[in-house]
PDB file of N, CA and C in Angstrom:
ATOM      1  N   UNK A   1      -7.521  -3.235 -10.187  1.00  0.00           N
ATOM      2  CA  UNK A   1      -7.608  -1.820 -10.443  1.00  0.00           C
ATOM      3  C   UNK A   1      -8.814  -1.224  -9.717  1.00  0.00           C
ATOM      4  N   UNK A   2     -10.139  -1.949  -9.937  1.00  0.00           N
ATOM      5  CA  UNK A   2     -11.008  -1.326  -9.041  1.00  0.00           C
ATOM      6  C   UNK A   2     -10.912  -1.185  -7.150  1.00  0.00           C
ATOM      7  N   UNK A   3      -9.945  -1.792  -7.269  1.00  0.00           N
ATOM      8  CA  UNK A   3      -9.542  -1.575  -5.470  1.00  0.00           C
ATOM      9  C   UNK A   3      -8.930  -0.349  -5.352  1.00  0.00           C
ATOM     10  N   UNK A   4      -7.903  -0.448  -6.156  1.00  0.00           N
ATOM     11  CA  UNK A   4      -6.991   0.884  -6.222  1.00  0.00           C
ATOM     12  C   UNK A   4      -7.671   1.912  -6.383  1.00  0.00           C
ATOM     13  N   UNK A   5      -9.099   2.415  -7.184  1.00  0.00           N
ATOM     14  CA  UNK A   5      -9.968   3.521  -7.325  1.00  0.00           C
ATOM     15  C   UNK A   5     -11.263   3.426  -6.634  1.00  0.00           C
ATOM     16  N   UNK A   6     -11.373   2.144  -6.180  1.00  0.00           N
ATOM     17  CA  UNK A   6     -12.703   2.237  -5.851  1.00  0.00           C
ATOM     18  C   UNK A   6     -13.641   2.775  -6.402  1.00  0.00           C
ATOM     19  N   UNK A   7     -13.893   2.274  -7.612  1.00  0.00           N
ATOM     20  CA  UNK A   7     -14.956   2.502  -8.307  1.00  0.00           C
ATOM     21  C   UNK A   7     -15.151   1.221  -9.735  1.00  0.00           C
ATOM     22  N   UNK A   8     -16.068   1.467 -10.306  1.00  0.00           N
ATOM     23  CA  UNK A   8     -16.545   0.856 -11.646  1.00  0.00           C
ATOM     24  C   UNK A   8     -15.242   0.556 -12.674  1.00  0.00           C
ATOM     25  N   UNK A   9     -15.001   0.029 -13.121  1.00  0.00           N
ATOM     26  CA  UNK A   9     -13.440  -0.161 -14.254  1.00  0.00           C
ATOM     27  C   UNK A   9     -13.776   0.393 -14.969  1.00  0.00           C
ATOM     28  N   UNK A  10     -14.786   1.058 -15.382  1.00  0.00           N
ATOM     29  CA  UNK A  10     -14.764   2.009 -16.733  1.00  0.00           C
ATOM     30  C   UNK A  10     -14.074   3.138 -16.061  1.00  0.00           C
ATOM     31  N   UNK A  11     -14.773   3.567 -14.747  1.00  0.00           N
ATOM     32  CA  UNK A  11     -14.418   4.862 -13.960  1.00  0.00           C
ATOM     33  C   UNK A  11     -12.854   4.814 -13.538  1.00  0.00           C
ATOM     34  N   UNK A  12     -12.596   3.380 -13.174  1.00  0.00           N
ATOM     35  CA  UNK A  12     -11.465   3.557 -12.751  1.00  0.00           C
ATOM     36  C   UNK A  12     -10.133   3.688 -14.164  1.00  0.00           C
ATOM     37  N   UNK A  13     -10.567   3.015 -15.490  1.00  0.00           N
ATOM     38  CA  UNK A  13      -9.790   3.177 -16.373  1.00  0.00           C
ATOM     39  C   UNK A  13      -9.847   4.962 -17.032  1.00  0.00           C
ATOM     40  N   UNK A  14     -10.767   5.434 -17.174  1.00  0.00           N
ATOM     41  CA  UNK A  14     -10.797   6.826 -16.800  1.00  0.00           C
ATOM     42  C   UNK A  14      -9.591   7.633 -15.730  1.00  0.00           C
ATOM     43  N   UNK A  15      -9.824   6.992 -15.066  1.00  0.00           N
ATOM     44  CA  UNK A  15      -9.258   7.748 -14.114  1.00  0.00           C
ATOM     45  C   UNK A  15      -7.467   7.483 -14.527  1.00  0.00           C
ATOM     46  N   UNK A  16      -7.376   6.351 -14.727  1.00  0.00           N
ATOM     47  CA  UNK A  16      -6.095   5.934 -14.771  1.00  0.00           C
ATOM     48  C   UNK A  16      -5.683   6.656 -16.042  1.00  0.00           C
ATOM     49  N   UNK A  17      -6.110   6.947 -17.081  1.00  0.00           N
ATOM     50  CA  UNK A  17      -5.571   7.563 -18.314  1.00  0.00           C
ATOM     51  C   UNK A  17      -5.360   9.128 -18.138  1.00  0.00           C
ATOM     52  N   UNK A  18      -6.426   9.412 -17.109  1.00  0.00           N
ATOM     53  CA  UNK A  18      -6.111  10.632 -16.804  1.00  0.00           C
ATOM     54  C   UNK A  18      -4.847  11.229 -15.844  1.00  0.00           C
ATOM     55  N   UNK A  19      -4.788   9.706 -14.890  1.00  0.00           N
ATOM     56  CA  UNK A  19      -3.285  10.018 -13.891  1.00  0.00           C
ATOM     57  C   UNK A  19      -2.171  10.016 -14.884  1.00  0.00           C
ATOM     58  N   UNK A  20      -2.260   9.362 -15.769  1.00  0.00           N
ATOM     59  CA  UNK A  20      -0.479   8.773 -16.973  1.00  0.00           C
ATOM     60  C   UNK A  20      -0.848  10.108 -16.838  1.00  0.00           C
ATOM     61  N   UNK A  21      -1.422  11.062 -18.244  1.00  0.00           N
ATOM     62  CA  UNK A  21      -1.337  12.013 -18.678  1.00  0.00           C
ATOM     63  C   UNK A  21      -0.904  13.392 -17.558  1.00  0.00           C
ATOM     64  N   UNK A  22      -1.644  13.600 -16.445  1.00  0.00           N
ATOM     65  CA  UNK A  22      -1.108  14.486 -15.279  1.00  0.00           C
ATOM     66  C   UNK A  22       0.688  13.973 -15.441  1.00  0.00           C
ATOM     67  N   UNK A  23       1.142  12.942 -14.569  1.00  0.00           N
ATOM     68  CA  UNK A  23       2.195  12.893 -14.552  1.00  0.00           C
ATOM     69  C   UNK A  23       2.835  12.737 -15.527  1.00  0.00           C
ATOM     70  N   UNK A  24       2.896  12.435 -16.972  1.00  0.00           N
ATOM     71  CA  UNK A  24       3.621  12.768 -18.114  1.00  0.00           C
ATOM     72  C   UNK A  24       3.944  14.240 -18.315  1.00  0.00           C
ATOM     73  N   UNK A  25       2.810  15.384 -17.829  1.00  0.00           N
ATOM     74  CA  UNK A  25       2.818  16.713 -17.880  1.00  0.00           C
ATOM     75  C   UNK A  25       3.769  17.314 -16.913  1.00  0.00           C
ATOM     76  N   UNK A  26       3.632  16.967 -15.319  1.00  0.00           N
ATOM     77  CA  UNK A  26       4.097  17.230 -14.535  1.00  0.00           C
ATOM     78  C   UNK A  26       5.356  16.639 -14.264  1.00  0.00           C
ATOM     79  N   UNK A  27       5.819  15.760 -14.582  1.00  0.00           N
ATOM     80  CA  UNK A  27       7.206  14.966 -14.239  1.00  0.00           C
ATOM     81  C   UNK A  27       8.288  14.661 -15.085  1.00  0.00           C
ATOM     82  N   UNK A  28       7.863  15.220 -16.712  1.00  0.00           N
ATOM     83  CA  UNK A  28       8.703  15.313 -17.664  1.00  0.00           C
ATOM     84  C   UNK A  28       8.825  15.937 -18.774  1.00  0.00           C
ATOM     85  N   UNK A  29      10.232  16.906 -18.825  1.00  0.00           N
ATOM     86  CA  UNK A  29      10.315  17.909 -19.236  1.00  0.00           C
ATOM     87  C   UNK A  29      11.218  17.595 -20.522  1.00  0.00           C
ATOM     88  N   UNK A  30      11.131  18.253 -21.766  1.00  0.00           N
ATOM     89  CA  UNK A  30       9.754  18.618 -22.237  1.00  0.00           C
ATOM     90  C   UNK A  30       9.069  17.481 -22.528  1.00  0.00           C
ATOM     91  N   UNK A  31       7.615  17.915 -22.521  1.00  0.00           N
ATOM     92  CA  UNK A  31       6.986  17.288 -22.814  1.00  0.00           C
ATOM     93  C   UNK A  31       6.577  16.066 -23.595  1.00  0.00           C
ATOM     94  N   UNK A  32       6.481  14.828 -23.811  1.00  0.00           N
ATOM     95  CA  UNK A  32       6.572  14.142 -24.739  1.00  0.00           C
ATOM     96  C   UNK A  32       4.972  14.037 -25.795  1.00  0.00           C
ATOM     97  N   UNK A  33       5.451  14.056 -26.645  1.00  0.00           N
ATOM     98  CA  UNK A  33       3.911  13.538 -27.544  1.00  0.00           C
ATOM     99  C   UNK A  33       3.276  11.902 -27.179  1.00  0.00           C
ATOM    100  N   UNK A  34       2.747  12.018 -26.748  1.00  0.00           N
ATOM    101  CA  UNK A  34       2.192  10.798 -25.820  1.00  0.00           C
ATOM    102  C   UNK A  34       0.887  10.655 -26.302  1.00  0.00           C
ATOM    103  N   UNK A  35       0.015   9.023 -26.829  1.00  0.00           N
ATOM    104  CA  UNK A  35      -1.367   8.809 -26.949  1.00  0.00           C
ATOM    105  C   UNK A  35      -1.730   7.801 -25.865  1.00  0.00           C
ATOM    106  N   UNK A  36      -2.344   7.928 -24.759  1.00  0.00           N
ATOM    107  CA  UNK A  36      -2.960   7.059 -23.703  1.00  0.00           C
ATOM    108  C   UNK A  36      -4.236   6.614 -24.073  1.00  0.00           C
ATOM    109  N   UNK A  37      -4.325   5.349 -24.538  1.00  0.00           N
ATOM    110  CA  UNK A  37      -5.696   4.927 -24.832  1.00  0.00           C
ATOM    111  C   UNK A  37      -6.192   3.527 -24.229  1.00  0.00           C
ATOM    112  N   UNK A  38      -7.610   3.451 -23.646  1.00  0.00           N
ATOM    113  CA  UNK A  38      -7.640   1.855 -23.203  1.00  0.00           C
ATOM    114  C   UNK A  38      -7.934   0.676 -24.219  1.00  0.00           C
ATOM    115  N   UNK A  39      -7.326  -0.291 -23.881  1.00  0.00           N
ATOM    116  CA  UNK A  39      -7.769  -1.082 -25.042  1.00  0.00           C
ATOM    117  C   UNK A  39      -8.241  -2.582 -23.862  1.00  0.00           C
ATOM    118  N   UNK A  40      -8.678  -3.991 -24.641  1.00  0.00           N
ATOM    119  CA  UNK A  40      -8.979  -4.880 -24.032  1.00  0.00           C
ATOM    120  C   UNK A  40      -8.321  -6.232 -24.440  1.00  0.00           C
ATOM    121  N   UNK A  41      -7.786  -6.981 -23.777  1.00  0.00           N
ATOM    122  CA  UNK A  41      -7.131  -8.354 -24.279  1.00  0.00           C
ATOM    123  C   UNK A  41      -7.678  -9.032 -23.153  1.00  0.00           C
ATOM    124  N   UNK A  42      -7.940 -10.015 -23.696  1.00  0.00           N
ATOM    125  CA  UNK A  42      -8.154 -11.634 -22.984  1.00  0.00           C
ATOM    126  C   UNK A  42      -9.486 -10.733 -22.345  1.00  0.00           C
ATOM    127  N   UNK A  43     -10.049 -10.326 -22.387  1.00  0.00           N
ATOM    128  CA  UNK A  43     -11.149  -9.260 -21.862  1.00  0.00           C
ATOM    129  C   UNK A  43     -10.824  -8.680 -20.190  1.00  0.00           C
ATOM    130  N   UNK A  44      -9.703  -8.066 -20.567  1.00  0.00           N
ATOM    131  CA  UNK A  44      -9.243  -7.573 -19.187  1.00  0.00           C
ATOM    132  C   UNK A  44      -8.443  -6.132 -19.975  1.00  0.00           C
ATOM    133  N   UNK A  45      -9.702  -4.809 -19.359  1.00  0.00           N
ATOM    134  CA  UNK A  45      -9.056  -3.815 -19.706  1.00  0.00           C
ATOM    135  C   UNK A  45      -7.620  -3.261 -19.272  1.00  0.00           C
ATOM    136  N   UNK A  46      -7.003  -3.096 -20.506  1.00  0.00           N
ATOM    137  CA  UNK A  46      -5.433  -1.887 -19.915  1.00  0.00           C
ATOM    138  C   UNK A  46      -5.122  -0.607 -20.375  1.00  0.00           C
ATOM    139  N   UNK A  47      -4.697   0.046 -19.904  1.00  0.00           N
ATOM    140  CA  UNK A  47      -4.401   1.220 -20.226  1.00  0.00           C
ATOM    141  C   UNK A  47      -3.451   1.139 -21.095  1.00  0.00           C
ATOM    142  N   UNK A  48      -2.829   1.675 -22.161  1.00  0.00           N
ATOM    143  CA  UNK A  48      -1.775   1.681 -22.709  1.00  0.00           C
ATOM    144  C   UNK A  48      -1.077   2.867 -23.236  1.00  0.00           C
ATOM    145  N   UNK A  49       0.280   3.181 -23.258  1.00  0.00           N
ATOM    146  CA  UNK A  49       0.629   5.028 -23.332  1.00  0.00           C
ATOM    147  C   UNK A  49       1.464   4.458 -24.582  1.00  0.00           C
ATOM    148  N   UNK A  50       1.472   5.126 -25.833  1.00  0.00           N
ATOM    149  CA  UNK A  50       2.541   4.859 -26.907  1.00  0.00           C
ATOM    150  C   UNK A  50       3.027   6.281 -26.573  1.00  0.00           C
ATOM    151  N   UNK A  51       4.050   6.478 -26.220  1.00  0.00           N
ATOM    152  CA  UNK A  51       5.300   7.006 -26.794  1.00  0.00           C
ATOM    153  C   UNK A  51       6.079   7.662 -27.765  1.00  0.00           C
ATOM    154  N   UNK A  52       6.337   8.246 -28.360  1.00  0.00           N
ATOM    155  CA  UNK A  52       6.705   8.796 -29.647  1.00  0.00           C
ATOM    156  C   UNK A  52       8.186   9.484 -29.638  1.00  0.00           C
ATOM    157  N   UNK A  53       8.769   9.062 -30.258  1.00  0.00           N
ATOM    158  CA  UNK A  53      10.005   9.543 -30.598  1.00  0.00           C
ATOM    159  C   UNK A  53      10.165  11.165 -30.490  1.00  0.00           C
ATOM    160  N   UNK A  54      10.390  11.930 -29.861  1.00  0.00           N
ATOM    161  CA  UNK A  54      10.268  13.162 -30.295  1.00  0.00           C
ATOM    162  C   UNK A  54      11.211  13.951 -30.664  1.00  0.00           C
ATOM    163  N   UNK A  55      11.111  15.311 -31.223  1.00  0.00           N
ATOM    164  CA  UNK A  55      12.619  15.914 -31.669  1.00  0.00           C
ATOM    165  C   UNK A  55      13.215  16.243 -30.639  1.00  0.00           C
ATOM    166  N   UNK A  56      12.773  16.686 -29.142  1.00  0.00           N
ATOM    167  CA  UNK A  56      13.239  17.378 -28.229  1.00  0.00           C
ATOM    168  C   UNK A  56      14.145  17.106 -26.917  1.00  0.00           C
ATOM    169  N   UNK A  57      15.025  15.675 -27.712  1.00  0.00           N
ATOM    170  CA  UNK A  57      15.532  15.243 -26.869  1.00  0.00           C
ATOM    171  C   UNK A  57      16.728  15.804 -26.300  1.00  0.00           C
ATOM    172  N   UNK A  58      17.585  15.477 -25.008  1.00  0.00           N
ATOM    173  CA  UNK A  58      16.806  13.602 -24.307  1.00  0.00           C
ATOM    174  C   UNK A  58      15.575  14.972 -23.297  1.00  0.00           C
ATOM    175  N   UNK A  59      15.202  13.795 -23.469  1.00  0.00           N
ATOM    176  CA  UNK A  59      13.270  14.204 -22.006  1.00  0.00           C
ATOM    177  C   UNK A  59      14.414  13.867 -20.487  1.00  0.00           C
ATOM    178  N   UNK A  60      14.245  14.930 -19.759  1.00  0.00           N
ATOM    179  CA  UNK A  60      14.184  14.616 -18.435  1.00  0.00           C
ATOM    180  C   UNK A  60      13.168  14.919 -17.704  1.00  0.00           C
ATOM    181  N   UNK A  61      14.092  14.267 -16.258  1.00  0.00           N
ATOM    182  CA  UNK A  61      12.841  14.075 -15.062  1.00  0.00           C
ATOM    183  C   UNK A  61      12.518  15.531 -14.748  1.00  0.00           C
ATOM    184  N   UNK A  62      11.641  16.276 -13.661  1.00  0.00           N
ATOM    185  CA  UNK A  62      11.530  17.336 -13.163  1.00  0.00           C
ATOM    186  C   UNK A  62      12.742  18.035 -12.443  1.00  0.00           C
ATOM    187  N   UNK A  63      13.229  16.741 -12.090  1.00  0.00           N
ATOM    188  CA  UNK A  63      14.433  17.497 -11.418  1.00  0.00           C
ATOM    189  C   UNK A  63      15.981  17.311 -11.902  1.00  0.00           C
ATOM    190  N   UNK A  64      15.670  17.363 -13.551  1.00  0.00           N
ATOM    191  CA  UNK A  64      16.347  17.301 -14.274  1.00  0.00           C
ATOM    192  C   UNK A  64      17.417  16.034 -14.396  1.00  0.00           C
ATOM    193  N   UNK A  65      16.971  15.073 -14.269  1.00  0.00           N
ATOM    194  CA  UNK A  65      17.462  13.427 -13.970  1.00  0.00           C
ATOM    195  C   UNK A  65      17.192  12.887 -15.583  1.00  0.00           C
ATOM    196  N   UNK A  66      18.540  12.521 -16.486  1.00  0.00           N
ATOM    197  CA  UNK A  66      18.356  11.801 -17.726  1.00  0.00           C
ATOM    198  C   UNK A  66      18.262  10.733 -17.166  1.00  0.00           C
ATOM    199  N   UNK A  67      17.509   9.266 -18.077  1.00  0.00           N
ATOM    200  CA  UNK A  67      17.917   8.305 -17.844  1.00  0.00           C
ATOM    201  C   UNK A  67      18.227   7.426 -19.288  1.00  0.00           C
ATOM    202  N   UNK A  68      19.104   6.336 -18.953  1.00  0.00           N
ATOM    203  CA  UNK A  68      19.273   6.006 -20.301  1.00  0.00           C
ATOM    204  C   UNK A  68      18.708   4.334 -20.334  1.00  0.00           C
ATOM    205  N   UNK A  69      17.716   3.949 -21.557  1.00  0.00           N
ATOM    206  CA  UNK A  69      16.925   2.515 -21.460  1.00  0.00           C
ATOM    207  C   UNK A  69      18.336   1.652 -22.011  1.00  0.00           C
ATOM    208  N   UNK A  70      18.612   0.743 -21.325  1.00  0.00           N
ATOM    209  CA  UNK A  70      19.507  -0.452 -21.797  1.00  0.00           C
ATOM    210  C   UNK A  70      18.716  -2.162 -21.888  1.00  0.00           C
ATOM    211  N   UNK A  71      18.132  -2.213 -23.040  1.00  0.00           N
ATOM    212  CA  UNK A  71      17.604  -3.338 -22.316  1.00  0.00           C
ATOM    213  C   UNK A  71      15.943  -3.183 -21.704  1.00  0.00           C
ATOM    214  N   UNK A  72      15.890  -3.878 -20.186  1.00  0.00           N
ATOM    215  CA  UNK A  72      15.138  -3.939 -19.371  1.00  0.00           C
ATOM    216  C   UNK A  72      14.937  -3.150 -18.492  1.00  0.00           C
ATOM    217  N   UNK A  73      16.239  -2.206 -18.703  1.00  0.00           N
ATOM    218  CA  UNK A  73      16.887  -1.830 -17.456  1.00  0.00           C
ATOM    219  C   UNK A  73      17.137  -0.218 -17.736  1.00  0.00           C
ATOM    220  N   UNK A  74      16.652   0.844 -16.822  1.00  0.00           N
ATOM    221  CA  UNK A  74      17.041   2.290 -16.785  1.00  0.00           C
ATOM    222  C   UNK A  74      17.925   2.451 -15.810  1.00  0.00           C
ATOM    223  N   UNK A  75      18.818   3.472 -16.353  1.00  0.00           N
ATOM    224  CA  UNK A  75      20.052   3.850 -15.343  1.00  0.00           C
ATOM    225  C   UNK A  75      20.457   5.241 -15.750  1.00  0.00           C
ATOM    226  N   UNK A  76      20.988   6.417 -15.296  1.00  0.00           N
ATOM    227  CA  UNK A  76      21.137   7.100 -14.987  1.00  0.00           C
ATOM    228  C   UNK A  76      22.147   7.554 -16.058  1.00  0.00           C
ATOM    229  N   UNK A  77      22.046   8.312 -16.991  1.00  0.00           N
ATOM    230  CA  UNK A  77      22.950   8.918 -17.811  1.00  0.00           C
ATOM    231  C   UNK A  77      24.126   9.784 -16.947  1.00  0.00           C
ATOM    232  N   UNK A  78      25.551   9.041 -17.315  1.00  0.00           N
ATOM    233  CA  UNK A  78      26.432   9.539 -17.319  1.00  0.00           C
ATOM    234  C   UNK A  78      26.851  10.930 -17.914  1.00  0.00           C
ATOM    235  N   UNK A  79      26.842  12.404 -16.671  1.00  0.00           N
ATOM    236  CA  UNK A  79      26.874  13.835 -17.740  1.00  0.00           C
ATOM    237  C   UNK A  79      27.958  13.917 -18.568  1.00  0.00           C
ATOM    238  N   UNK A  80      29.064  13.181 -18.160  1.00  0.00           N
ATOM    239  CA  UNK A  80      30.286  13.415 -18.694  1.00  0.00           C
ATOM    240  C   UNK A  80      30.505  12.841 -20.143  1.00  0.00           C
ATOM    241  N   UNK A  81      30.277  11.886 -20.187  1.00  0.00           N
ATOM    242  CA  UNK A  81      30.759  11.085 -21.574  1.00  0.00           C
ATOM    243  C   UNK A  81      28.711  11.165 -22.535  1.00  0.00           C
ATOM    244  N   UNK A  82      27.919  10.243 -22.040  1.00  0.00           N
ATOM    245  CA  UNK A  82      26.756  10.068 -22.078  1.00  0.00           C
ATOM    246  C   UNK A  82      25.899  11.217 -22.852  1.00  0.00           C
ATOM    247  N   UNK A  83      25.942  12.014 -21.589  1.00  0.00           N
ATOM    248  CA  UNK A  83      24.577  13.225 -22.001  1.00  0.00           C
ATOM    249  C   UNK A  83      25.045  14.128 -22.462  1.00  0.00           C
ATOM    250  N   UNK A  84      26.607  14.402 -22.876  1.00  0.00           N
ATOM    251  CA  UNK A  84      27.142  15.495 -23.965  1.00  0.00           C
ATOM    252  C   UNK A  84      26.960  14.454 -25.358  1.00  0.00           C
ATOM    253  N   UNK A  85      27.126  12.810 -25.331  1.00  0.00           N
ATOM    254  CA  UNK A  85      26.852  12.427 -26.671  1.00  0.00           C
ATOM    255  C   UNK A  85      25.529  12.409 -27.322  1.00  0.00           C
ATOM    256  N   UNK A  86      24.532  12.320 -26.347  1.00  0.00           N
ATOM    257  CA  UNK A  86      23.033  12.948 -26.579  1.00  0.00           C
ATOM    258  C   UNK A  86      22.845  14.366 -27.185  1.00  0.00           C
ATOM    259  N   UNK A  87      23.527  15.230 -26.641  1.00  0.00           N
ATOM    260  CA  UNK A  87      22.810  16.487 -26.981  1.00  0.00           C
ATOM    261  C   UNK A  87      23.800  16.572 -28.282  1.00  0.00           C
ATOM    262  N   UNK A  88      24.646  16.222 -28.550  1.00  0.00           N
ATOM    263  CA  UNK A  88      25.357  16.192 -29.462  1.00  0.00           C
ATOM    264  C   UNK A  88      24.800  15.817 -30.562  1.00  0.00           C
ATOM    265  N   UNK A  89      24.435  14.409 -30.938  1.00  0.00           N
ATOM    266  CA  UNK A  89      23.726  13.389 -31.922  1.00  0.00           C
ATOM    267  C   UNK A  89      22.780  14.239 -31.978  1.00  0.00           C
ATOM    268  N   UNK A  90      21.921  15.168 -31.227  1.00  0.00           N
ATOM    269  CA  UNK A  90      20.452  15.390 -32.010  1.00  0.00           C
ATOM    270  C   UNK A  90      20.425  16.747 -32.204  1.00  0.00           C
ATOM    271  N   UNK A  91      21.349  17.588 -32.007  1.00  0.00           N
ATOM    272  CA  UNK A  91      21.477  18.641 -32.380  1.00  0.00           C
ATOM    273  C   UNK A  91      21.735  18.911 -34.129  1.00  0.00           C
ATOM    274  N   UNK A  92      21.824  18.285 -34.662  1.00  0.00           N
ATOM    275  CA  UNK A  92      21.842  18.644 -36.338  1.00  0.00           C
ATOM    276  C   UNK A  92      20.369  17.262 -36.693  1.00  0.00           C
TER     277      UNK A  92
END
């Protein structure tokens, strides 16, 4: 990580909590309730973003791209069958 910022790992974990948060703002609409905090294991700092369920689903991309988690694996919500059963389910 300090290569990637070139700087101190405090500075650079700084920095990195501050990039999640920019692009969580900028790249997905609406917004999610998001906590980015650093924490330390094996004494090697990480950043970590929890996530939160929110009411305002589904979250898309900026350019309005659903995706759907299967697994390991993201793929592209189907509008037809898929993302009418989304807006469906969370509408009541």
């Amino acid at each position: 990580m300090r290569s990637t910022f070139r700087c101190e790992v405090s500075a650079a974990l700084k920095a990195q909590v501050e990039r999640l948060k920019t692009l969580m703002r900028e790249k997905i609409k609406p917004v999610p309730l998001v906590a980015v905090k650093q924490i330390t294991i094996r004494d090697h700092p990480i950043v970590v973003a929890d996530v939160e369920r929110g009411p305002q689903r589904p979250y898309a991309t900026h350019e309005n791209k659903v995706f759907i988690r299967k697994g390991a694996t993201n793929r592209l919500a189907d509008p037809h069958s898929e993302l009418s059963g989304l807006l469906a389910r969370d509408s009541y």
